[in-house]
Protein backbone atom coordinates (compact mmCIF):
# COMPACT_ATOMS: atom_id res chain seq x y z
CA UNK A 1 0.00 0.00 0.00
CA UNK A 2 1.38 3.43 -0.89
CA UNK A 3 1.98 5.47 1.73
CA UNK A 4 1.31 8.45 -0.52
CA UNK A 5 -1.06 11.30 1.32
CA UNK A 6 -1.84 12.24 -2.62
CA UNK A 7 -5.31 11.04 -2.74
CA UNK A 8 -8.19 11.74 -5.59
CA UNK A 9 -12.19 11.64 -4.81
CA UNK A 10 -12.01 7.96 -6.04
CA UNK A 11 -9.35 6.84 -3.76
CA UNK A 12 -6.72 6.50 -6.36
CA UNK A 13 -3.18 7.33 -4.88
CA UNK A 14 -0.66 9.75 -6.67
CA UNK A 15 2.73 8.09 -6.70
CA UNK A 16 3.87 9.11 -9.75
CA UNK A 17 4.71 12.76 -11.20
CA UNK A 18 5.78 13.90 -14.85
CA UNK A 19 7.94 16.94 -14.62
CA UNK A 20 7.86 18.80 -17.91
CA UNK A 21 10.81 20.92 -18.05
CA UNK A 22 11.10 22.78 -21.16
CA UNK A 23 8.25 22.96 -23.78
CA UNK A 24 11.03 23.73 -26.52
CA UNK A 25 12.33 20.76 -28.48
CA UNK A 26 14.66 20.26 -31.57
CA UNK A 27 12.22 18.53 -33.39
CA UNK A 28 8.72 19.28 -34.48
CA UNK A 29 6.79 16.00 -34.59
CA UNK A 30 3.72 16.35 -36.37
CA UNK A 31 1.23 15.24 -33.73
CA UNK A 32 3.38 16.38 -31.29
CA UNK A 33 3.45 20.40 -32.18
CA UNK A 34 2.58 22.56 -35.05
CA UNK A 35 5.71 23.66 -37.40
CA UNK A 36 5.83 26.94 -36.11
CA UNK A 37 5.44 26.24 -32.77
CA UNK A 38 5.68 29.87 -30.75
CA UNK A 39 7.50 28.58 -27.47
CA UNK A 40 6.84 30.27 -23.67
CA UNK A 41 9.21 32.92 -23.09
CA UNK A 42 11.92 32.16 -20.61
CA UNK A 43 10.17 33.64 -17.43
CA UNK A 44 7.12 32.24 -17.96
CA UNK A 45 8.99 28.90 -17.64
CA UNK A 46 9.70 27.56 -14.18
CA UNK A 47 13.36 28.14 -13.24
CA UNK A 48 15.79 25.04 -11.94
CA UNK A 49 14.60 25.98 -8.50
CA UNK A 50 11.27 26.10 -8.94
CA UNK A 51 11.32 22.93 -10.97
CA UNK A 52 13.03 21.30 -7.34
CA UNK A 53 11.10 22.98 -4.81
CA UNK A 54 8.04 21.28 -7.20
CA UNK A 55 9.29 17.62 -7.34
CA UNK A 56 10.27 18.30 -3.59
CA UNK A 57 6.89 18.83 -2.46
CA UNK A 58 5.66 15.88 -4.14
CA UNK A 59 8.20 13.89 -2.71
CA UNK A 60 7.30 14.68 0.38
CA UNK A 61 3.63 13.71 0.07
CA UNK A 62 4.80 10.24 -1.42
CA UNK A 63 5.55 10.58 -5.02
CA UNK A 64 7.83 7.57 -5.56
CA UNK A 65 8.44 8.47 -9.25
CA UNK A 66 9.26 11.24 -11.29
CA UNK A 67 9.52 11.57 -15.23
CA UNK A 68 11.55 14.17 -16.80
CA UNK A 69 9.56 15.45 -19.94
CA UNK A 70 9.25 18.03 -22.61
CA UNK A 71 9.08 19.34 -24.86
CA UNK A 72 12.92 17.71 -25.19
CA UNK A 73 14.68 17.87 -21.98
CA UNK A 74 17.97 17.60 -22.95
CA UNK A 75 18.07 20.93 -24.32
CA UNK A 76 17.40 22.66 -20.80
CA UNK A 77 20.33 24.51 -19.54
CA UNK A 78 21.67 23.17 -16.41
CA UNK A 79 19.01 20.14 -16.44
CA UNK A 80 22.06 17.28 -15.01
CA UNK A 81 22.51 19.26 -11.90
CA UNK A 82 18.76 18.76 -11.09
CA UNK A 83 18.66 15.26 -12.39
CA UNK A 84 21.78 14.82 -9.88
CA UNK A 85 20.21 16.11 -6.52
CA UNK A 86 16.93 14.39 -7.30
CA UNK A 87 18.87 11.02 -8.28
CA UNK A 88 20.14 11.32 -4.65
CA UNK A 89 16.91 11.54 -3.24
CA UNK A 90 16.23 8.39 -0.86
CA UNK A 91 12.63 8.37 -1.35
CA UNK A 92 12.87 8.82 -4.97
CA UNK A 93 12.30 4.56 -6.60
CA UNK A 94 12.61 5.98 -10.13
CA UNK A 95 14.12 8.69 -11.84
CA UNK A 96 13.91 8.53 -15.59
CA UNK A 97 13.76 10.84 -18.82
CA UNK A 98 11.28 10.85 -22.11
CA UNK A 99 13.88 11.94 -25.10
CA UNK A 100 13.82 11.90 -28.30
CA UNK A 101 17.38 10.65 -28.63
CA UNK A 102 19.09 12.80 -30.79
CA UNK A 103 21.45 14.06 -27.95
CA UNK A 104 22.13 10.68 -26.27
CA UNK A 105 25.54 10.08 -27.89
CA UNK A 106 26.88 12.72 -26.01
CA UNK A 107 24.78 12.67 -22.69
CA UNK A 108 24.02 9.11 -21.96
CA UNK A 109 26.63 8.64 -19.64
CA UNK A 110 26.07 12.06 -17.84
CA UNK A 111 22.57 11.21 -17.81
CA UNK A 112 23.06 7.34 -15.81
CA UNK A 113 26.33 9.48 -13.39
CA UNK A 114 23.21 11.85 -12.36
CA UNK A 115 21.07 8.95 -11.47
CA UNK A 116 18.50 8.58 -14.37
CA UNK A 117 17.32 4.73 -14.33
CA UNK A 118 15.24 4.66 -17.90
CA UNK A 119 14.83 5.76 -20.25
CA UNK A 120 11.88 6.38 -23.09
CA UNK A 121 12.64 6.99 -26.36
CA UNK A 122 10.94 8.49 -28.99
CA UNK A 123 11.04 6.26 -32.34
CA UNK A 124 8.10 6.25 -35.02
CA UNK A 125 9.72 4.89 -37.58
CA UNK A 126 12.92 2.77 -38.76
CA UNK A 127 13.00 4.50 -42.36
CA UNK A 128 14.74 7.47 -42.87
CA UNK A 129 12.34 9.80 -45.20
CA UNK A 130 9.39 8.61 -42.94
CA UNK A 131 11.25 9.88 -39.83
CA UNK A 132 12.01 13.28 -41.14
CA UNK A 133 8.44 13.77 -42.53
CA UNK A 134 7.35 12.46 -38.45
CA UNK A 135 9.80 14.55 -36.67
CA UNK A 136 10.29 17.16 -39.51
CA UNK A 137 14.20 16.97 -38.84
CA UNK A 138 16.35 14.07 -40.62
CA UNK A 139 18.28 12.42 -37.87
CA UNK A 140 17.29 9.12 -37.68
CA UNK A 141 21.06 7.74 -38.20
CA UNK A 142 21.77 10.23 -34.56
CA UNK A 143 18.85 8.86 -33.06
CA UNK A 144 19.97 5.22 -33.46
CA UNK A 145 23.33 6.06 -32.42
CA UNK A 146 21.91 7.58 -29.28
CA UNK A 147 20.23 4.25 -28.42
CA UNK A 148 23.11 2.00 -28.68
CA UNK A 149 25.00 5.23 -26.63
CA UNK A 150 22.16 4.54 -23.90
CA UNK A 151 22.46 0.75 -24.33
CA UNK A 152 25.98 1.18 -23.85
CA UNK A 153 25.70 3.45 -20.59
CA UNK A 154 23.93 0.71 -18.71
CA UNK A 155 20.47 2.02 -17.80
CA UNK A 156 17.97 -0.15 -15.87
CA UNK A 157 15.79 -0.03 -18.61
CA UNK A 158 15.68 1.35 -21.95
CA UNK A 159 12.08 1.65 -23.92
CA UNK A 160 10.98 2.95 -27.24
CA UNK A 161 7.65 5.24 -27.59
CA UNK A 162 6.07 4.56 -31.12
CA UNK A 163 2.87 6.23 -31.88
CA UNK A 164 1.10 4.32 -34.37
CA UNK A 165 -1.01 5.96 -37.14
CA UNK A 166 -2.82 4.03 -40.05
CA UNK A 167 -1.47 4.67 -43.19
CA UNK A 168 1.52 6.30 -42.02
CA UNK A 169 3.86 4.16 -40.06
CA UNK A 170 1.23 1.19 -39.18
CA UNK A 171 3.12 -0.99 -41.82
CA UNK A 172 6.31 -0.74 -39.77
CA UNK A 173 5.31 -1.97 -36.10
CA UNK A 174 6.88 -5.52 -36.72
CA UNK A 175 10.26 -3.63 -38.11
CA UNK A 176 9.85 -1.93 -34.98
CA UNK A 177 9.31 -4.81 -32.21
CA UNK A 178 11.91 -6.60 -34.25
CA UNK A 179 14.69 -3.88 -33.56
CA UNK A 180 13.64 -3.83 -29.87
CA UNK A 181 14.08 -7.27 -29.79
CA UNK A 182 17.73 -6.89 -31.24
CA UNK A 183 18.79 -4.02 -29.03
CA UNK A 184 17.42 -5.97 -25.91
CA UNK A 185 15.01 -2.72 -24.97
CA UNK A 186 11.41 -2.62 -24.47
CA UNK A 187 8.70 -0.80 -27.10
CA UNK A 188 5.11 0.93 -26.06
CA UNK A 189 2.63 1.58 -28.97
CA UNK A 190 0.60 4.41 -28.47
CA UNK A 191 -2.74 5.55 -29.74
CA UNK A 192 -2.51 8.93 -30.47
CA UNK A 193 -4.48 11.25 -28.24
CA UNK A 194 -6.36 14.31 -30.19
CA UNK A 195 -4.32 17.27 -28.33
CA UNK A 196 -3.86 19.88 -30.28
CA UNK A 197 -5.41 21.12 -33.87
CA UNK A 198 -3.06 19.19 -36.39
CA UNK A 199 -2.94 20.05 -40.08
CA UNK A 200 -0.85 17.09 -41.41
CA UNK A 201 -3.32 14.35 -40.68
CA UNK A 202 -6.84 13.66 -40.01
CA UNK A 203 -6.89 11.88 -37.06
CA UNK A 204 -10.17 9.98 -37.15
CA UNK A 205 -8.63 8.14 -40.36
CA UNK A 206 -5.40 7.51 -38.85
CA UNK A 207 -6.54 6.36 -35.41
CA UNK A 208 -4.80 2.57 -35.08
CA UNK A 209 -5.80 0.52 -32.41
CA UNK A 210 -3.61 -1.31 -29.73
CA UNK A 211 -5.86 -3.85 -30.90
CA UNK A 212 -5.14 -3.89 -34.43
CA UNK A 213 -1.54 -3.41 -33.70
CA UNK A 214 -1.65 -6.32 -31.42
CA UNK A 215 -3.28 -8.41 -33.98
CA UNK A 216 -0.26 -7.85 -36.71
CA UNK A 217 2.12 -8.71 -33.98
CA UNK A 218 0.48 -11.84 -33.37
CA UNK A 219 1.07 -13.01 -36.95
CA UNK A 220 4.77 -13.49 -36.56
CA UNK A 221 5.05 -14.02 -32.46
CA UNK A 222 3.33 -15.08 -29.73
CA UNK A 223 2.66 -12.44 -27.49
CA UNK A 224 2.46 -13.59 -23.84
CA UNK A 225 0.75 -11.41 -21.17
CA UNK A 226 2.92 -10.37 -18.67
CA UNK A 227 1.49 -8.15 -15.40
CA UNK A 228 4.48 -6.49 -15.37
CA UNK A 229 4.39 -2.84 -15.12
CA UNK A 230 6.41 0.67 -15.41
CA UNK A 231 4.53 2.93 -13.26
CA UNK A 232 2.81 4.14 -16.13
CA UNK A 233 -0.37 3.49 -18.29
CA UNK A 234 1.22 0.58 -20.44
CA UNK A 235 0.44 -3.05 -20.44
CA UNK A 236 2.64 -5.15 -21.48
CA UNK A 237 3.26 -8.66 -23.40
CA UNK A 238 6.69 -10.81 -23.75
CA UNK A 239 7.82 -12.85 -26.82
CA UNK A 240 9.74 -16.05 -25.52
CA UNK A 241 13.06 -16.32 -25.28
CA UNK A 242 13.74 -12.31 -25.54
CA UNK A 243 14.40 -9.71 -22.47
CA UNK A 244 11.94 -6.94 -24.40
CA UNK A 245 8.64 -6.17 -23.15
CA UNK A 246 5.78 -4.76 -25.76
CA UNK A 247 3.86 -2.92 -24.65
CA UNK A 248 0.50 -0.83 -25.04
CA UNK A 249 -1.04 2.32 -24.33
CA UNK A 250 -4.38 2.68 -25.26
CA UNK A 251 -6.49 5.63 -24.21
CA UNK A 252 -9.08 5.20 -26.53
CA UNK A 253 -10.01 1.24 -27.22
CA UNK A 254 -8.66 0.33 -23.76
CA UNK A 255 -9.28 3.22 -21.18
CA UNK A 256 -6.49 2.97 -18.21
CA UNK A 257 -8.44 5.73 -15.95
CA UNK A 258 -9.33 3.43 -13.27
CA UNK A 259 -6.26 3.16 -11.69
CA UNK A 260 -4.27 6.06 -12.45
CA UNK A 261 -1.39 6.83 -10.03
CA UNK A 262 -0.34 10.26 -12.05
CA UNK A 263 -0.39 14.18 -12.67
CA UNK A 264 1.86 15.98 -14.90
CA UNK A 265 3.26 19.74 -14.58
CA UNK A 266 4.02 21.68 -17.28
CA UNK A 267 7.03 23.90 -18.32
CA UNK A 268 4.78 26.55 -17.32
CA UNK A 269 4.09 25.10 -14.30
CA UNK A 270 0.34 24.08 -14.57
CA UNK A 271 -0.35 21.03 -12.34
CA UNK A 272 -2.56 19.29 -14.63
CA UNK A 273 -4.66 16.71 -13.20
CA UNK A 274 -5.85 14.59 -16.15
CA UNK A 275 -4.47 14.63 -19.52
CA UNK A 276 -7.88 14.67 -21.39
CA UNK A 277 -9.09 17.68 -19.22
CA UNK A 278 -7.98 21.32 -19.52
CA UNK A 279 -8.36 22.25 -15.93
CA UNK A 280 -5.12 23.09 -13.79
CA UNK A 281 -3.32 24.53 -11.21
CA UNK A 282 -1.21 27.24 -11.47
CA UNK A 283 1.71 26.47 -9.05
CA UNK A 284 4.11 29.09 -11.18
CA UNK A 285 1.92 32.34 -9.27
CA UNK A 286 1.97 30.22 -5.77
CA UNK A 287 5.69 29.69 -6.02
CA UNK A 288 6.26 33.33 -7.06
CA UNK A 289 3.93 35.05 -4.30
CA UNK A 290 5.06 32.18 -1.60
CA UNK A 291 9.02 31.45 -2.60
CA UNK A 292 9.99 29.10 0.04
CA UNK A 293 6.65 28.57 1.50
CA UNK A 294 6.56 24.52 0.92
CA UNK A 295 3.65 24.10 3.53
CA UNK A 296 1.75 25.94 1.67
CA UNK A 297 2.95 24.56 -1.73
CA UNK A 298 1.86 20.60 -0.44
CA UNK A 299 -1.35 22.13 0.84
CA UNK A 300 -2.45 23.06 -2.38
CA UNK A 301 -1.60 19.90 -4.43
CA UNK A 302 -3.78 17.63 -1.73
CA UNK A 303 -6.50 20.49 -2.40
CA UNK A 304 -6.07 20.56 -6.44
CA UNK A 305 -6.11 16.57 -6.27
CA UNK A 306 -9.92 16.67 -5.25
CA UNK A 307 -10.90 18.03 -8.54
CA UNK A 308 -8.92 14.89 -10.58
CA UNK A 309 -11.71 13.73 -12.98
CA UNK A 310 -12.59 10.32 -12.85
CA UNK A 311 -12.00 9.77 -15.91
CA UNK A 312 -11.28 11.13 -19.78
CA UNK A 313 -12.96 10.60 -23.23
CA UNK A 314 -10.91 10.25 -25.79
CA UNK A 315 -12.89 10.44 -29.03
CA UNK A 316 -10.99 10.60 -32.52
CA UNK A 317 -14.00 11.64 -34.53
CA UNK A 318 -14.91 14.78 -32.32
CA UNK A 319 -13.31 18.00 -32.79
CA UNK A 320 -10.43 18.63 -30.94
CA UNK A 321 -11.51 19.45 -26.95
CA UNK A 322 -8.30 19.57 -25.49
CA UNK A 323 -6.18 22.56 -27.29
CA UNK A 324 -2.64 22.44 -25.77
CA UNK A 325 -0.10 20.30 -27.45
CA UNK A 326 1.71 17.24 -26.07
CA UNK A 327 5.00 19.18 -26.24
CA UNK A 328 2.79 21.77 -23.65
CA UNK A 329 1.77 19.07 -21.16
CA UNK A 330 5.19 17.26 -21.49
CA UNK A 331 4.52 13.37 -22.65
């Protein structure tokens, strides 16, 4: 039982936090952000300190993870000196980062010294003009070297986030499980949640079901259920004789609400409650009219917690009822 004092109007327990610290990001994935994404200036972002006294009040009401999110997080400024004093944190059980790899070659190591355990990944596609037309930036040859650079640095566990999109990449998810499988790291396919207006695609046609997914993967393995889990929404399958998980996230055909254990704050510092809601808390103004004031700080996360919705409703075919993007919210 969690001993976390974090607790919604349906008795779930918050033991789990995803700290967006940056919304900026050297790529512009397509149902990630729009191309000309206009990014928060600076001061509207929370500073280093803020983005600590934050994780530290969760800690201290019995968050036993924390997820490092963007935008890309690797391009905030002094980001390994946080990473390093919450590493060290005692109470912490996980520490890990969502990336989109392209500056893992040259950080991996830093990253594991400051205590990171996983890592998530960012990979859509195996095929080099399909990448750059996902990500609109061709880097998929840095990207795979930053994988083997985080294979090579030794992290707990090392996973692969593939959103899945019929028509677009939903030809590739066996290439996909098939490289996991040959690295030795786990993959999560993801149905892509309508956040955001998008121009590139329409996403009622693209929608692709974990279901559907699963299905192809069945063709060519046996997928064994496995009640592992991460901390997070995905549920997972193994393929004998291999270390990789596969797993699935599936907010619309399979809705995970019942037993979620998370919140998110943004860049901005928004404390928002339910990823399908717009509602949140803005802990930026209570930090700046209270610096230091942590009592008050903890006070108003177990108050904000009573308004967690029960649930969301995810609906591909209805227009577009959550308006910030995923590089907003942080993934």
């Amino acid at each position: 039982m969690s001993d976390s004092q974090l607790v919604d109007p349906f008795g779930r327990r918050i033991t789990y936090l995803r700290l967006s610290v940056t919304d900026r990001c050297d790529f512009r994935c397509t149902y990630c952000m729009s191309e000309d994404m206009q990014f928060l200036p600076r001061d509207q972002v929370l500073s280093l300190e803020e983005l600590e006294a934050v994780a530290d009040a969760f800690i201290g009401l019995g968050v036993k993870r924390i997820r490092i999110t963007g935008g890309e997080p690797l391009v905030r400024k002094g980001l390994t000196g946080l990473l390093a004093r919450l590493g060290a944190r005692p109470e912490l059980d996980d520490l890990s980062i969502t990336t989109n790899g392209s500056q893992l070659r040259e950080r991996a190591a830093e990253l594991r010294s400051a205590g990171v355990r996983r890592l998530n990944i960012s990979l859509d596609s195996l095929r080099r003009e399909r990448f750059a037309a996902f990500t609109r930036s061709d880097k998929l040859e840095q990207v795979l070297d930053g994988i083997d650079a985080a294979r090579e640095a030794g992290f707990e566990r090392i996973k692969l986030n593939a959103v899945v999109q019929k028509g677009r990449n939903d030809d590739e998810v066996c290439d996909l499980v098939a490289f996991a499988l040959e690295k030795g790291i786990d993959i999560s396919f993801i149905e892509e949640m309508p956040l955001g207006s998008v121009s590139s695609h329409e996403r009622k046609q693209t929608l692709c079901s974990s279901d559907e997914v699963r299905a192809q993967l069945a063709e060519r393995w046996q997928l064994l259920p496995t009640p592992e889990r991460s901390g997070g929404p995905s549920r997972y399958y193994r393929i004998d004789g291999y270390a990789s998980r596969i797993g699935f996230i599936s907010p619309h055909s399979h809705n995970f609400c019942g037993d979620c254990n998370r919140v998110r704050v943004t860049a901005e510092g928004k404390l928002v409650l339910c990823l399908g809601h717009e509602g949140a808390l803005d802990l930026r103004q209570l930090l700046r009219e209270h610096p230091g004031d942590s009592l008050r700080l903890r006070e108003a996360l177990m108050q904000a917690l009573q308004l967690k919705p029960e649930r969301h409703h995810f609906e591909a075919d209805q227009q577009v009822q959550v308006l910030r993007f995923m590089s907003m919210t942080g993934g």
